[in-house]
Protein backbone atom coordinates (compact mmCIF):
# COMPACT_ATOMS: atom_id res chain seq x y z
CA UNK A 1 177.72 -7.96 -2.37
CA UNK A 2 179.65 -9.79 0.52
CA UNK A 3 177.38 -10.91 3.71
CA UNK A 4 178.43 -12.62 6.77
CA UNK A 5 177.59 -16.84 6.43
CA UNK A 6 174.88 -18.25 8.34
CA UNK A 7 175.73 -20.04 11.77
CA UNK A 8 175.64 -23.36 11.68
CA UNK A 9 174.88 -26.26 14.36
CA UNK A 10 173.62 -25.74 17.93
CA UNK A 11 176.52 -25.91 20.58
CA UNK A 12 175.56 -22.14 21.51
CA UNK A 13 171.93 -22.31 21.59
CA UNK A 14 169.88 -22.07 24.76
CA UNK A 15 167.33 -24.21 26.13
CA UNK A 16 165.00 -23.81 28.56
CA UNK A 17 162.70 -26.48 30.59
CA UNK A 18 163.80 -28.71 27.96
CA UNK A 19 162.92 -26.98 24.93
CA UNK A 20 164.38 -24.98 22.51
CA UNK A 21 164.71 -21.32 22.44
CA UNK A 22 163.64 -20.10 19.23
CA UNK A 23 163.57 -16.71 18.19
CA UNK A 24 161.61 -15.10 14.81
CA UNK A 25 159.81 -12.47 13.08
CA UNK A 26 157.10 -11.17 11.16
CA UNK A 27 158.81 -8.97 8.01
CA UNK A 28 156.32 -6.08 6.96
CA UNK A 29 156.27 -2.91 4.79
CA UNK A 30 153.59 -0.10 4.30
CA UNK A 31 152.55 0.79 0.96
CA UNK A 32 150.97 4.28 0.84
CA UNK A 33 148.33 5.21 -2.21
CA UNK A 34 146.03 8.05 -2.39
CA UNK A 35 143.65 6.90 0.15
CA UNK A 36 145.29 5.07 2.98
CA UNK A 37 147.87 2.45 3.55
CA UNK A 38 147.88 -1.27 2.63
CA UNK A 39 150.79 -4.01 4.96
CA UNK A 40 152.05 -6.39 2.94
CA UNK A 41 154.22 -9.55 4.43
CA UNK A 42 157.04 -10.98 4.02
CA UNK A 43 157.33 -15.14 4.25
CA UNK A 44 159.81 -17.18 3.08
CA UNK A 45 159.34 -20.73 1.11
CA UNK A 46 160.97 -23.60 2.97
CA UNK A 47 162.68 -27.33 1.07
CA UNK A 48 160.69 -29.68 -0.41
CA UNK A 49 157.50 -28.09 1.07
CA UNK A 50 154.53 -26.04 -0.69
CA UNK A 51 153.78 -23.35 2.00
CA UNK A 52 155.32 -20.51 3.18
CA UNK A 53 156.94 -19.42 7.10
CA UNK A 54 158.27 -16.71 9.00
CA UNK A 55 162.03 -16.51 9.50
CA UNK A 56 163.13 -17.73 12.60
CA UNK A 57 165.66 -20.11 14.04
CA UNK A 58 167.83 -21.08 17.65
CA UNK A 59 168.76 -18.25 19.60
CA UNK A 60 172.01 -18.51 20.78
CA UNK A 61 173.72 -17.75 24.14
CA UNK A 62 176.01 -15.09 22.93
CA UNK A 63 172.90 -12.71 22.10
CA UNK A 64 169.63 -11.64 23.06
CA UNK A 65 166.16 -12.07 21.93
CA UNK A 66 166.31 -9.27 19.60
CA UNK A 67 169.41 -9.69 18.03
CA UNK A 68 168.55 -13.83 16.93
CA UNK A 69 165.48 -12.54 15.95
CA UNK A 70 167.23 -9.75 13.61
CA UNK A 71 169.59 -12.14 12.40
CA UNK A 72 167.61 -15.20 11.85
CA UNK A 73 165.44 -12.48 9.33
CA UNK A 74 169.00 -11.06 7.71
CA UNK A 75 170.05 -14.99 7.12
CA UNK A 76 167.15 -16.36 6.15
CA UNK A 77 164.92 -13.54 4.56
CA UNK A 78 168.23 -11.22 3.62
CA UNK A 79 165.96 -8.34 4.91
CA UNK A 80 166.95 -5.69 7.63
CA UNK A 81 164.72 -3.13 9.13
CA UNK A 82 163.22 -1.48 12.85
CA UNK A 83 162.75 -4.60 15.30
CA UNK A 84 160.09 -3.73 17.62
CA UNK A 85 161.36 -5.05 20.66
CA UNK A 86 158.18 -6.07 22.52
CA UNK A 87 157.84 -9.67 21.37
CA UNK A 88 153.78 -10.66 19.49
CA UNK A 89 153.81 -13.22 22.50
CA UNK A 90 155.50 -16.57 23.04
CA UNK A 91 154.66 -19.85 21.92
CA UNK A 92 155.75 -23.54 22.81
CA UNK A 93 155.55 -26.04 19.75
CA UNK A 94 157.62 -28.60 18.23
CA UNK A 95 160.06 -28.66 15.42
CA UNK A 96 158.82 -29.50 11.35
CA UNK A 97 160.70 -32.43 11.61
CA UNK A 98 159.37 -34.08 15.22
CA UNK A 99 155.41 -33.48 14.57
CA UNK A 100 154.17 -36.44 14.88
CA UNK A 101 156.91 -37.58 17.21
CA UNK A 102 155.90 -38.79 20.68
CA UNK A 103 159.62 -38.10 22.20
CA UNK A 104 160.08 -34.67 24.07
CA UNK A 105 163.17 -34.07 21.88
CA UNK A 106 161.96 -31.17 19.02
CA UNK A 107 159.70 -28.96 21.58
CA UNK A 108 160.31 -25.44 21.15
CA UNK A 109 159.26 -21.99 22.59
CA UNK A 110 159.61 -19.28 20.24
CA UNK A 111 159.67 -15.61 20.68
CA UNK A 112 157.75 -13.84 17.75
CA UNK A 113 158.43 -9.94 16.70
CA UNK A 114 157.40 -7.86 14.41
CA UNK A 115 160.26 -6.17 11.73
CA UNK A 116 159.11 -3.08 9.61
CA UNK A 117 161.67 -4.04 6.70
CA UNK A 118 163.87 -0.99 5.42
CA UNK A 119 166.49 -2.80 3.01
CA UNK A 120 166.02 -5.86 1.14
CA UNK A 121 168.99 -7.31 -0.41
CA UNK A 122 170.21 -8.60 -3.42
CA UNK A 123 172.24 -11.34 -2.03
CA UNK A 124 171.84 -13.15 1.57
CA UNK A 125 173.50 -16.06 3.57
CA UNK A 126 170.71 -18.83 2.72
CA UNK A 127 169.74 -17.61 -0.24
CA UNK A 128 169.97 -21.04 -2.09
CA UNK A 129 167.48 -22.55 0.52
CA UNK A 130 164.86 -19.97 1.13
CA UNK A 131 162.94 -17.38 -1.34
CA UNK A 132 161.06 -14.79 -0.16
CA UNK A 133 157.45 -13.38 -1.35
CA UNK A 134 155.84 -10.48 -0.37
CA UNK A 135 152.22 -11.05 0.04
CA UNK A 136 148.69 -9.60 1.38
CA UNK A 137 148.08 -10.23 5.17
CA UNK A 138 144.67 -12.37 3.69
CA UNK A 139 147.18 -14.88 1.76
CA UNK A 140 149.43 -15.02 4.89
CA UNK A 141 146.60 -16.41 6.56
CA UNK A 142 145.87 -18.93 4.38
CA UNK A 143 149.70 -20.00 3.57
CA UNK A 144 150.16 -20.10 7.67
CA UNK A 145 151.04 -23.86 8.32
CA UNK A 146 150.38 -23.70 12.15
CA UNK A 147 147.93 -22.13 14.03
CA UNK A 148 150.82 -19.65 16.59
CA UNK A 149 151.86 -18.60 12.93
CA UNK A 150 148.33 -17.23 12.28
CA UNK A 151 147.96 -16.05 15.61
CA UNK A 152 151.42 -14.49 15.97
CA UNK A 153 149.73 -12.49 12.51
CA UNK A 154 146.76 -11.84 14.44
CA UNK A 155 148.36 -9.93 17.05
CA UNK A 156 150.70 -7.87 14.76
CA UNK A 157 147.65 -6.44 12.88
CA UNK A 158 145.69 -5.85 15.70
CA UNK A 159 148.93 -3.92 17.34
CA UNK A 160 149.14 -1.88 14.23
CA UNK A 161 145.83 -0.78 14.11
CA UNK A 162 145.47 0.20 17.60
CA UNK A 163 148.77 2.11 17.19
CA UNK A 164 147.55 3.74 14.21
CA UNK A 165 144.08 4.84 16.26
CA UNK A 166 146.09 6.26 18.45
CA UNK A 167 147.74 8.30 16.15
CA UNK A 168 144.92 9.63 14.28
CA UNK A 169 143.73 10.47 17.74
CA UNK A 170 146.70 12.67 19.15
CA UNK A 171 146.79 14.43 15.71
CA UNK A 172 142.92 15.11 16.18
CA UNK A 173 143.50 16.63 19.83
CA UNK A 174 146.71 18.91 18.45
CA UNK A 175 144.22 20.13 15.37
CA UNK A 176 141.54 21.08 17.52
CA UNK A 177 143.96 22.29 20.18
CA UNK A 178 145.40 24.80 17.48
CA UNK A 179 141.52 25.72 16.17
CA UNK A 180 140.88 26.51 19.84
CA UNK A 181 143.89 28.77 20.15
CA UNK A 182 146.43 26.51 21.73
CA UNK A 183 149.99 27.64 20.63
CA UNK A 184 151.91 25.14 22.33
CA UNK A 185 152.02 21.13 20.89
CA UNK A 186 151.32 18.80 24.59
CA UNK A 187 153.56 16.11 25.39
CA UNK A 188 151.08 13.33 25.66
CA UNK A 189 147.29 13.13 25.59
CA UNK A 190 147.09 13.77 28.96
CA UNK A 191 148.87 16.89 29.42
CA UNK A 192 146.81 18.20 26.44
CA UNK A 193 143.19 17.96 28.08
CA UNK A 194 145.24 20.27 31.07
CA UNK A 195 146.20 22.83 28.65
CA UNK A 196 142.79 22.68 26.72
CA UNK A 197 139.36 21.32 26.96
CA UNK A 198 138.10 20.66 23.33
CA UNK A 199 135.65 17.86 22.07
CA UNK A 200 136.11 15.56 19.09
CA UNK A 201 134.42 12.35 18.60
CA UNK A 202 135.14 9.54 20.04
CA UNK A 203 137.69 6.89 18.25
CA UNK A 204 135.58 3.83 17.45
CA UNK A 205 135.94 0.64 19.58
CA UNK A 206 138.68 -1.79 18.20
CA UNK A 207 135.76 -4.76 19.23
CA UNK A 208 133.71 -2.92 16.61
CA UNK A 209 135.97 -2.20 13.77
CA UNK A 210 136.55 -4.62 11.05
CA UNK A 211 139.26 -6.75 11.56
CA UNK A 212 142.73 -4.67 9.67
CA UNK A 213 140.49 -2.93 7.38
CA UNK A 214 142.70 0.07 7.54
CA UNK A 215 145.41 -2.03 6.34
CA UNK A 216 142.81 -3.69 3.32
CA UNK A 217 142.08 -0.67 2.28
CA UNK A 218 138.07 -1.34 2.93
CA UNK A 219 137.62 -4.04 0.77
């Protein structure tokens, strides 16, 4: 299978305050069973190192956000898939090779997203320099180098659980809706509680809930 080469060097990327613009993503997939539905993520091994990252890489001024983001996950990870386009959050940090560097060159500010992958493939531009490996969001954890890796996780779990609360609860309101006699599906929650008044319990506070264990499957 043919696939477009990676880009090489930097004389299109953008900087900004004197750092780099960096843009990246978090690769997941949802595995249904019987009983609910486990994340798994996708990192990718890096030269001459033991742990694992995220793909990401420069964004460059002929794009936006989302596209570098996209691309840097097609080059490096050879996955595609549905970029959500709000970004996890931004963070400033500097470059693997400047750590312990006391120069300002090798700061960075990276924009982090989240990719629900829908075609891995066979074959991809850096394939020779990365592997990928699929693994439980407990093991990403642990394999996160740096701590706006782990929190960049952080804050995609948490989205996808409040996301999924909220699903659970409009599907609750249109069940109840339909026991009570409403023939007509609402447009939003709001317009629902309009149409109908009908009581269900409460969803559970996300403060209360333990942390993604929708996603763990309870264990």
């Amino acid at each position: 299978m043919s696939y477009l080469p990676a880009r090489k060097g930097r004389h299109r990327q953008r900087y900004e305050d004197n750092l780099r613009l960096v843009a990246g993503c978090i690769p997941y997939r949802l595995e249904k069973d019987v009983e609910d539905s486990r994340i798994s993520v996708l990192m990718i091994s890096t030269p001459n190192r033991d742990d694992l990252v995220f793909p990401k890489g420069g964004w460059e001024d002929d794009e936006t956000v989302n596209e570098a983001a996209c691309r840097e996950a097609l080059e490096e990870a050879g996955v595609k898939g549905i970029l959500d386009e709000e970004p996890l959050g931004v963070w400033e940090f500097r470059s693997k090779s400047k750590q312990n560097s006391c120069s300002l060159e090798g700061g960075c500010r990276g924009y982090m997203f989240a990719l629900e992958v829908t075609e891995e493939l066979d074959s991809w531009a850096e394939q020779s320099i990365y592997k990928r490996q699929w693994v439980s969001p407990e093991e990403a954890y642990k394999l996160c180098r740096y701590d706006w890796m782990s929190e960049a996780l952080e804050k995609h779990l948490r989205r996808m659980e409040r996301n999924s609360n909220i699903e659970k609860a409009e599907k609750l309101v249109e069940h109840q809706m339909l026991s009570a006699g409403c023939s007509t599906k609402p447009s939003n929650l709001e317009e629902s509680f309009s149409k109908c008044i009908v009581d269900f319990p409460p969803m559970p506070s996300l403060s209360k809930m333990p942390f993604a264990s929708m996603y763990y499957g309870g264990k």
